[in-house]
N, C-alpha and C. Protein backbone atom coordinates (compact mmCIF):
# COMPACT_ATOMS: atom_id res chain seq x y z
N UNK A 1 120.46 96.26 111.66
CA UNK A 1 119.32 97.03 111.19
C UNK A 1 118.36 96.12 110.43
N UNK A 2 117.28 96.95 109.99
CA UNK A 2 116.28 95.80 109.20
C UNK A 2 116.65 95.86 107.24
N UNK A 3 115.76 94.69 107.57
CA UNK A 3 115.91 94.42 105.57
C UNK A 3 115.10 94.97 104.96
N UNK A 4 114.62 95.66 104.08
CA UNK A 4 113.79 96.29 103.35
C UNK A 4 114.04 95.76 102.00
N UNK A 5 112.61 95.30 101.67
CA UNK A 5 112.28 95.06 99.94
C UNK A 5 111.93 96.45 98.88
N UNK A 6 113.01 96.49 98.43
CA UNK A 6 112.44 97.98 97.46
C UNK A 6 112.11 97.34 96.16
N UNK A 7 110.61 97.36 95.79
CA UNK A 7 110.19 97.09 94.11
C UNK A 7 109.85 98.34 93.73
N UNK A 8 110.52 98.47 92.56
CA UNK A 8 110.30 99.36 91.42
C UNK A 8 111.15 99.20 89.87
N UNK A 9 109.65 99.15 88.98
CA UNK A 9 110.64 99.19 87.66
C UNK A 9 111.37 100.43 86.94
N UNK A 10 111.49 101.31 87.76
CA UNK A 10 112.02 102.61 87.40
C UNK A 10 113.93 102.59 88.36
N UNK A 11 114.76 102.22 87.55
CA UNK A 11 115.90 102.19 87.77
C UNK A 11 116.00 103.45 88.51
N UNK A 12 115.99 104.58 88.13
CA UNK A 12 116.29 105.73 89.15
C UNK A 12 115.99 105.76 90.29
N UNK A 13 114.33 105.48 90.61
CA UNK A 13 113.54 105.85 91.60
C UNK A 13 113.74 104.20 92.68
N UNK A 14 113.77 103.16 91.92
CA UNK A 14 115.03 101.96 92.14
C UNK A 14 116.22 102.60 93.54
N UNK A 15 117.11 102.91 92.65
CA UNK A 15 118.15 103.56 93.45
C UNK A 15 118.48 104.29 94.08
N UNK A 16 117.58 105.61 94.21
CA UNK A 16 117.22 106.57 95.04
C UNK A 16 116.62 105.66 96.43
N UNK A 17 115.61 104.72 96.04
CA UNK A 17 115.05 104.48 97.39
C UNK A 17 116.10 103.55 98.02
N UNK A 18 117.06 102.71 97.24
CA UNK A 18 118.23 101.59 98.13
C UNK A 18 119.02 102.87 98.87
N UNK A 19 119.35 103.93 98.21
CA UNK A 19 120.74 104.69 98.77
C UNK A 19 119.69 105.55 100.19
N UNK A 20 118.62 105.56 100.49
CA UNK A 20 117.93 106.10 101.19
C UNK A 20 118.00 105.24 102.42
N UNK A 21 117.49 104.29 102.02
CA UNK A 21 117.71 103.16 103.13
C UNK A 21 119.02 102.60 103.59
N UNK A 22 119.89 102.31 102.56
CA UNK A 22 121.31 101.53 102.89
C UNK A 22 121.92 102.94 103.88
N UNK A 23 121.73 104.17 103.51
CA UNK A 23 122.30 105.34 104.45
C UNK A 23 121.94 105.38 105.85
N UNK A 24 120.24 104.84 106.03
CA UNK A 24 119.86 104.25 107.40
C UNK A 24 120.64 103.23 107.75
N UNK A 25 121.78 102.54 107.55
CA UNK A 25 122.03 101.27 107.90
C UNK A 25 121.46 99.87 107.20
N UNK A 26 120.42 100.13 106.86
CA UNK A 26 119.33 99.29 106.48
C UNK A 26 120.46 98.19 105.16
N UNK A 27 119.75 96.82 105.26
CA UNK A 27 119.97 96.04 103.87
C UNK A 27 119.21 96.41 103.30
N UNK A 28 119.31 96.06 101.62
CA UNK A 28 118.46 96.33 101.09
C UNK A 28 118.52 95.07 99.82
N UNK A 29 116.71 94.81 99.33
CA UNK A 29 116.99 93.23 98.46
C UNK A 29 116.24 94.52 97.70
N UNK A 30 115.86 93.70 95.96
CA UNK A 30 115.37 94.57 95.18
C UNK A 30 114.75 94.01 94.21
N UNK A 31 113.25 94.08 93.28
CA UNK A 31 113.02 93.48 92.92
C UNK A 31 112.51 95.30 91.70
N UNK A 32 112.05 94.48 90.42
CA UNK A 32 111.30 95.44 88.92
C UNK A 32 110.19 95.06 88.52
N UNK A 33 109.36 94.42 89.46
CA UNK A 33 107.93 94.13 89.30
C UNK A 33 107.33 93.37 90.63
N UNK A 34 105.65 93.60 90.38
CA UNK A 34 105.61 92.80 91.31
C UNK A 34 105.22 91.31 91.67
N UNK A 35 105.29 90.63 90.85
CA UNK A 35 105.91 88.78 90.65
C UNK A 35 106.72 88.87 91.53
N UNK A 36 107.86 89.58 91.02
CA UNK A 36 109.20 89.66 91.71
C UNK A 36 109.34 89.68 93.12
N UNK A 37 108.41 90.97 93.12
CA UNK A 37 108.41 91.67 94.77
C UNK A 37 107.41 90.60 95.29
N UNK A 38 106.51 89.62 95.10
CA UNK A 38 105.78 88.84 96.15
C UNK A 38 106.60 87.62 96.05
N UNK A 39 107.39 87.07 95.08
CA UNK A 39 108.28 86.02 95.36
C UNK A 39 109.42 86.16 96.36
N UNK A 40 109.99 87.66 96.47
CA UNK A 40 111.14 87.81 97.32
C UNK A 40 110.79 88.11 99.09
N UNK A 41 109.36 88.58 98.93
CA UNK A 41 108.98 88.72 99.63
C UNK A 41 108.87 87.54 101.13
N UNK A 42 108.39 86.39 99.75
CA UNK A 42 108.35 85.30 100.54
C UNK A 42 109.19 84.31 100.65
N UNK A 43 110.45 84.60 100.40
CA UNK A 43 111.84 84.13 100.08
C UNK A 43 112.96 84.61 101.10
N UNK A 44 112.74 85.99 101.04
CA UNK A 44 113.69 86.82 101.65
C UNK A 44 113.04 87.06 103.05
N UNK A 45 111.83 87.30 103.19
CA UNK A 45 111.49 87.46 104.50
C UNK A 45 111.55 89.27 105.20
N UNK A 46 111.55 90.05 104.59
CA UNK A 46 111.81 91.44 104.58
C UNK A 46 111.08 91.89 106.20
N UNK A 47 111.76 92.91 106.80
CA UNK A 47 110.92 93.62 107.54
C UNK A 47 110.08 94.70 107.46
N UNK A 48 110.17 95.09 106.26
CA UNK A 48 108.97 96.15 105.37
C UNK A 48 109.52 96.32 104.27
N UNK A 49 108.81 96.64 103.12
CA UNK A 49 108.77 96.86 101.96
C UNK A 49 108.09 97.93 101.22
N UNK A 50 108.83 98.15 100.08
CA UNK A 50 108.38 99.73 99.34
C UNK A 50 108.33 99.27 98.34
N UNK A 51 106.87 99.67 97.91
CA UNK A 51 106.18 99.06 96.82
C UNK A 51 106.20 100.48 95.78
N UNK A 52 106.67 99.99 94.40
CA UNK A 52 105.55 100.81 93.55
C UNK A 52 104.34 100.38 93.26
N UNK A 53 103.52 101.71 92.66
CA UNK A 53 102.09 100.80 91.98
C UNK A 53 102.14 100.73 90.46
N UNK A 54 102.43 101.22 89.60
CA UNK A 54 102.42 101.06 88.17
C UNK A 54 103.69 100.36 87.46
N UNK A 55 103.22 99.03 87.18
CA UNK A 55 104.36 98.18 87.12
C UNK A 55 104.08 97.37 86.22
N UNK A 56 105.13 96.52 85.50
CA UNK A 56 104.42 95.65 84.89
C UNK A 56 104.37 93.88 85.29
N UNK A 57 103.47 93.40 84.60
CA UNK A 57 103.11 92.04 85.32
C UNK A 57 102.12 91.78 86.17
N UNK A 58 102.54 92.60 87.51
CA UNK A 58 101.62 92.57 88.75
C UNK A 58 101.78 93.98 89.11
N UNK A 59 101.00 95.12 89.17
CA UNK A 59 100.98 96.24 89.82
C UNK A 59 101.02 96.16 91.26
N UNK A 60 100.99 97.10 92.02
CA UNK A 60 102.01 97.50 93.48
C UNK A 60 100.57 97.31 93.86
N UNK A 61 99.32 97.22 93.48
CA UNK A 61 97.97 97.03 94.51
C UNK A 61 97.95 95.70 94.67
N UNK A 62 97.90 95.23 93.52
CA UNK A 62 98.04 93.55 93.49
C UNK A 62 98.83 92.75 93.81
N UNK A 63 99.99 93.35 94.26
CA UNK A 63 101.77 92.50 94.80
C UNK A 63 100.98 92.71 96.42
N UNK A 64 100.60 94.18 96.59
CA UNK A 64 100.35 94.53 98.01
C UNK A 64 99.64 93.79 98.53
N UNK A 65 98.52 93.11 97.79
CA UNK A 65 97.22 92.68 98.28
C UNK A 65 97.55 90.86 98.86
N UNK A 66 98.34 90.37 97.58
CA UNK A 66 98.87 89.17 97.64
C UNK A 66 100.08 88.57 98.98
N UNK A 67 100.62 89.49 99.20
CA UNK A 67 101.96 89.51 100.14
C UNK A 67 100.96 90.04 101.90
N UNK A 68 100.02 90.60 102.03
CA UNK A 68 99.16 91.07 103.15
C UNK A 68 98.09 90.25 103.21
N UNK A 69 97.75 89.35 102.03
CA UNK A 69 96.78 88.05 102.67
C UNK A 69 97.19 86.18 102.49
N UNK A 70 98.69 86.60 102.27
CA UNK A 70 99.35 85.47 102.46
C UNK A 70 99.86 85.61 104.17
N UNK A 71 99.38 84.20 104.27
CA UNK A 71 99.70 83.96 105.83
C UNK A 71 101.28 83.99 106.04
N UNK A 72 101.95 83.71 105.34
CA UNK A 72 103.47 83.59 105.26
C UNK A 72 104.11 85.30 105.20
N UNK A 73 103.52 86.07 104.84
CA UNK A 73 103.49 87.41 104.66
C UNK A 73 102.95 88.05 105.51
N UNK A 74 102.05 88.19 105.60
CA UNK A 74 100.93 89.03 105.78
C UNK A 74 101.43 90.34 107.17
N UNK A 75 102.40 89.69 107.88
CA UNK A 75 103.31 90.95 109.20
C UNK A 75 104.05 91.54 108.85
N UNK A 76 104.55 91.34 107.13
CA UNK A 76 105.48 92.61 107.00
C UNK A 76 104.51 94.01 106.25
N UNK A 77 104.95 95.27 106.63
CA UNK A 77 104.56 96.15 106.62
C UNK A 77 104.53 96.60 104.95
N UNK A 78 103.30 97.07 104.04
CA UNK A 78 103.80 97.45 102.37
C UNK A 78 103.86 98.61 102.83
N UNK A 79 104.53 99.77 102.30
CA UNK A 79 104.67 101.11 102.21
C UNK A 79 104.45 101.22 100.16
N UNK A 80 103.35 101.99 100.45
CA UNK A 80 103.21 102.03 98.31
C UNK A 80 104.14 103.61 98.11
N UNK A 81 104.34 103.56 97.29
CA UNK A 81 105.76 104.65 96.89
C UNK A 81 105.34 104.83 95.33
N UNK A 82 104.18 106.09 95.23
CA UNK A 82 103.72 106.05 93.64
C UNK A 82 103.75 107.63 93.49
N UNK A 83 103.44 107.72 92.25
CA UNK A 83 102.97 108.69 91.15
C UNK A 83 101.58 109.01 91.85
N UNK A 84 100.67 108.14 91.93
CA UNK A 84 99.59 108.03 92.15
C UNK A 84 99.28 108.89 93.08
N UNK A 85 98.44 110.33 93.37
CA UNK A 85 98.44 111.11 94.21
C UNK A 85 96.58 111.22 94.73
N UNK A 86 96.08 110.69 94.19
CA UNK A 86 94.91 110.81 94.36
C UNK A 86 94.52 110.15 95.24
N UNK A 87 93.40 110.81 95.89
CA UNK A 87 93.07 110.18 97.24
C UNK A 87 91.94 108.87 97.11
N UNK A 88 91.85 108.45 96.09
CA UNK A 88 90.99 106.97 95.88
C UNK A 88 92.26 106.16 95.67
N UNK A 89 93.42 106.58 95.12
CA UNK A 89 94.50 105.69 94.90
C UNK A 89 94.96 105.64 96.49
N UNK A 90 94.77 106.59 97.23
CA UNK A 90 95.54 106.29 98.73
C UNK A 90 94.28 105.05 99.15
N UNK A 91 93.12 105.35 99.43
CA UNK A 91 92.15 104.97 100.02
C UNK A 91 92.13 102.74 99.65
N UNK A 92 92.31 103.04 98.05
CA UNK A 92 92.37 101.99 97.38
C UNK A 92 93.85 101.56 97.82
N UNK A 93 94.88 101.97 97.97
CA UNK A 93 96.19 101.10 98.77
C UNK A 93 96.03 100.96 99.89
N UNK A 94 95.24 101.25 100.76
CA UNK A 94 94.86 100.77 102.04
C UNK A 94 94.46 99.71 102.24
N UNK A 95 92.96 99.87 101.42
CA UNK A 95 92.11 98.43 100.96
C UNK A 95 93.14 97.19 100.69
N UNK A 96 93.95 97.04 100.39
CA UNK A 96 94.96 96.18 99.73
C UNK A 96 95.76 95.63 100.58
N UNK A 97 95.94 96.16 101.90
CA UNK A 97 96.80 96.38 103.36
C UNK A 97 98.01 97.34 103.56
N UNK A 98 97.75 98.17 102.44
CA UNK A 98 99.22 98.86 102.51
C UNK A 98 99.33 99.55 103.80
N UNK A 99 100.55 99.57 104.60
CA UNK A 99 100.48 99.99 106.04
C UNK A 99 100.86 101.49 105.45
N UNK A 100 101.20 102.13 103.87
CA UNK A 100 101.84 103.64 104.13
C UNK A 100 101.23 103.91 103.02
N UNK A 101 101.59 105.49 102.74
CA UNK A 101 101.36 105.54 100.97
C UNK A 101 102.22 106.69 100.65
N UNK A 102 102.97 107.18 100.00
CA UNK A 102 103.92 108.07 100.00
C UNK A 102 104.16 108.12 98.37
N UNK A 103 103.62 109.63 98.40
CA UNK A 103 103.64 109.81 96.46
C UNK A 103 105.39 110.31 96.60
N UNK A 104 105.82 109.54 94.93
CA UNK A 104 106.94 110.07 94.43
C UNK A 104 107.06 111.49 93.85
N UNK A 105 108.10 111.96 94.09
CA UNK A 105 108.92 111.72 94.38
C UNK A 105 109.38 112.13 96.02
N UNK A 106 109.84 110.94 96.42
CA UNK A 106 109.81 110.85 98.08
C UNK A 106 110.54 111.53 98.41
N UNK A 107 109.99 112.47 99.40
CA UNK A 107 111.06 113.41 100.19
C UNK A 107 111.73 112.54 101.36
N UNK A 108 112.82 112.63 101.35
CA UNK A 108 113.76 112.01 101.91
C UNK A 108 113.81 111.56 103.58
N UNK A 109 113.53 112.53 104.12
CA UNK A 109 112.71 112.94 105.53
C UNK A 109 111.56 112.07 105.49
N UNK A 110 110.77 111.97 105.01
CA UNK A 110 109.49 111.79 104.85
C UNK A 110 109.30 110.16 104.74
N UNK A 111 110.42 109.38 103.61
CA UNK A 111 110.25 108.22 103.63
C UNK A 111 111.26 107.66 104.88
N UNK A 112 112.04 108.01 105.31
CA UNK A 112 112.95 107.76 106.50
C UNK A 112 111.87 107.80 108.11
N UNK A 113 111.05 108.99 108.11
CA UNK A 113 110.09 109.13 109.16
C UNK A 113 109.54 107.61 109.21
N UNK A 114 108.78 107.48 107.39
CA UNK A 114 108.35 106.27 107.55
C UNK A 114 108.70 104.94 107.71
N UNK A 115 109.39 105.03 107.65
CA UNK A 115 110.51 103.61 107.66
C UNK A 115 110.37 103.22 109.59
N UNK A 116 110.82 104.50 110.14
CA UNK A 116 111.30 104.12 111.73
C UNK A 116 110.07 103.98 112.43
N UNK A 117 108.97 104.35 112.02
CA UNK A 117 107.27 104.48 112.19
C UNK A 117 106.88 102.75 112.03
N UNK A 118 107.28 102.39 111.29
CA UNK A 118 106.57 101.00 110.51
C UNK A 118 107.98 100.08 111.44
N UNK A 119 109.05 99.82 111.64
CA UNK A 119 109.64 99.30 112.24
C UNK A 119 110.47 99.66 113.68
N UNK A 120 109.34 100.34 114.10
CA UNK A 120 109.27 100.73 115.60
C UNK A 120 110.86 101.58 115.89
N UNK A 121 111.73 101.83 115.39
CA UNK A 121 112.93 102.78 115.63
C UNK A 121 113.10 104.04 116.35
């Protein structure tokens, strides 16, 4: 199955999204910011990734933006996974390359749809 990068500094919402994915089969790497999440990114080599946006260090627009215009990056898929429900915050994670946007708290169905959508399944 594929590898998925889950960043989030919220331990719960953290672990909710690994046990979501690892239940697909899926690996899963993990990062609590996004420094983190664009270093592993380009380390680990992920086949999509689930970003938060309110983070500290580097927010989930700015990890997104960095990891989608790095040439070493730039083919894996961001999925943003926020609070953020507003439709300038969707519009504005687009701008950034995010291939998804999926407000928390993720319905289960919903982020799984997206997952097999973004890695052709």
């Amino acid at each position: 199955m594929a590898k998925i990068l889950v960043v989030d500094d919220s331990p719960t919402q953290l672990a909710n999204m690994v046990r979501i994915c690892e239940a697909q089969g899926h690996q899963t790497v993990t990062a609590t910011n996004g420094m983190q999440g664009v270093e592993l990114a380009r380390s680990e080599r992920p086949d999509l990734i689930l970003m938060d946006v309110v983070m500290p260090e580097l927010n989930g627009f700015q990890a997104t933006r960095k990891i989608t215009r790095d040439p070493e990056t730039q083919h894996i898929p961001v999925v943003l996974v926020t609070t953020k429900d507003q439709d300038t915050d969707k519009v504005w994670g687009e701008r950034q390359g995010a291939a998804g946007y999926i407000v928390k708290p993720p319905q289960e169905s919903e982020l799984v749809a997206k997952i097999r959508e973004l890695l052709g399944a």
